[in-house]
Every structure is written in structure tokens, then in C-alpha cells.
Protein backbone atom coordinates (compact mmCIF):
# COMPACT_ATOMS: atom_id res chain seq x y z
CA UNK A 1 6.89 -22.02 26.42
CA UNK A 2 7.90 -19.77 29.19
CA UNK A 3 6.24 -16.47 29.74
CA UNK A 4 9.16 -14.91 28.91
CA UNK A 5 9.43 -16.60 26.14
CA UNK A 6 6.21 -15.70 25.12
CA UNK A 7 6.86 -12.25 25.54
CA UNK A 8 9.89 -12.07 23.70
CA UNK A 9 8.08 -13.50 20.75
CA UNK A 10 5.12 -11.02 21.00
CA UNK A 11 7.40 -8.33 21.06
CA UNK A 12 8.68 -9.71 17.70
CA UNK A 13 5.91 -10.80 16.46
CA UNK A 14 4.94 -6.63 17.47
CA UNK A 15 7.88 -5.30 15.61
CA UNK A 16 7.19 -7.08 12.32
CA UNK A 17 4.00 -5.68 12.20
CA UNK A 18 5.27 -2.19 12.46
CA UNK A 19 7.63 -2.64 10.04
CA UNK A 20 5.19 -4.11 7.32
CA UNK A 21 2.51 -1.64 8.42
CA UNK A 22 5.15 1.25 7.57
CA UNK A 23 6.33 -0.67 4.34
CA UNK A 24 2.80 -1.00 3.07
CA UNK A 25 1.89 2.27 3.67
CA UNK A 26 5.40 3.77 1.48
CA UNK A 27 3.86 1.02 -0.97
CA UNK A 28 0.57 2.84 -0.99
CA UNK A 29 1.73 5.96 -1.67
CA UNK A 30 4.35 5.28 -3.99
CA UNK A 31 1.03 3.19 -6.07
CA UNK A 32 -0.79 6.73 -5.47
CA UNK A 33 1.57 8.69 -7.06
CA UNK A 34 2.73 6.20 -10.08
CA UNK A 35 -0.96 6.27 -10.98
CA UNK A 36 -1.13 10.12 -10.73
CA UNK A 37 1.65 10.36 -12.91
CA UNK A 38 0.17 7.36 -15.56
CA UNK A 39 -2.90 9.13 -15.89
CA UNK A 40 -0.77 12.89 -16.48
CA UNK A 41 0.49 10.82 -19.46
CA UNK A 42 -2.39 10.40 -20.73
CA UNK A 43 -3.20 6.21 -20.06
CA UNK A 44 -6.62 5.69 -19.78
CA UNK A 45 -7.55 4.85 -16.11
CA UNK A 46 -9.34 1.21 -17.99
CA UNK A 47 -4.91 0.46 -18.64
CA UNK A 48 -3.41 1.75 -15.56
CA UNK A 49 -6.08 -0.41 -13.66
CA UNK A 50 -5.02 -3.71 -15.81
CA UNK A 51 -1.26 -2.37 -15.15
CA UNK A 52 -1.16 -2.11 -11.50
CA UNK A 53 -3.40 -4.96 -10.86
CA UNK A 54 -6.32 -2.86 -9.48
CA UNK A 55 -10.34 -2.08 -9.68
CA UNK A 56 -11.16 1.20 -12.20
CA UNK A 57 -12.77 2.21 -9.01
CA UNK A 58 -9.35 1.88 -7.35
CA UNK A 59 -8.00 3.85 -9.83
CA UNK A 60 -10.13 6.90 -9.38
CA UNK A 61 -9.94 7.21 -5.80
CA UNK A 62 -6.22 7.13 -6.10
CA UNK A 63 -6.84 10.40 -8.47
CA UNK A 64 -8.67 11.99 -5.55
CA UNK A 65 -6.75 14.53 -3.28
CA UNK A 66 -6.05 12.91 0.04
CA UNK A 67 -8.65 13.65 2.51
């Protein structure tokens, strides 16, 4: 492999990063609000955790106002 060629794949390799870094973070706070808005409903924070596939503990710190 060339150096450029090996710069032209970290700059990839860079980019793809940034995009998954940006998509898990819309992930995370589309998760945040879904279980805000579970839990406004009324399901108990025991179902929303089996639901989205997280702890209890999870679950409550998702309840907490951002810091």
C-alpha cells in the first residue's frame, strides 16, 4: 500500500466514523424520547426496559433531564 493510499483510506475510514457517531447519537435521542413518552403512557419502566432491549437502570436515567 502506498502512503497515499493509506491516506485515502484513513480519510474514509475517518468519515464513516463521523457519520455513525452522528447516526448513533440521533439513535440515542430518538431512544430518550420514545421512552419519555412510554413511561407518559403509563408502561411501567420493568416493560419499556424488556421493550427497548435495555437495563431498568437504563431506563431511569433516560427519565432524567439531560445534564
Amino acid at each position: 500500500m502506498t502512503e497515499k493510499r493509506a491516506i485515502e483510506a484513513l480519510r474514509r475510514a475517518a468519515e464513516r466514523r463521523e457519520v455513525a457517531d452522528t447516526e448513533r447519537h440521533a439513535a440515542a435521542t430518538e431512544l430518550r424520547k420514545r421512552v419519555a413518552d412510554a413511561r407518559k403512557a403509563g408502561v411501567s419502566p420493568t416493560k419499556i426496559a424488556q421493550e427497548a432491549r435495555l437495563s431498568r437502570q437504563a431506563v431511569y436515567e433516560a427519565l432524567q433531564p439531560p445534564s
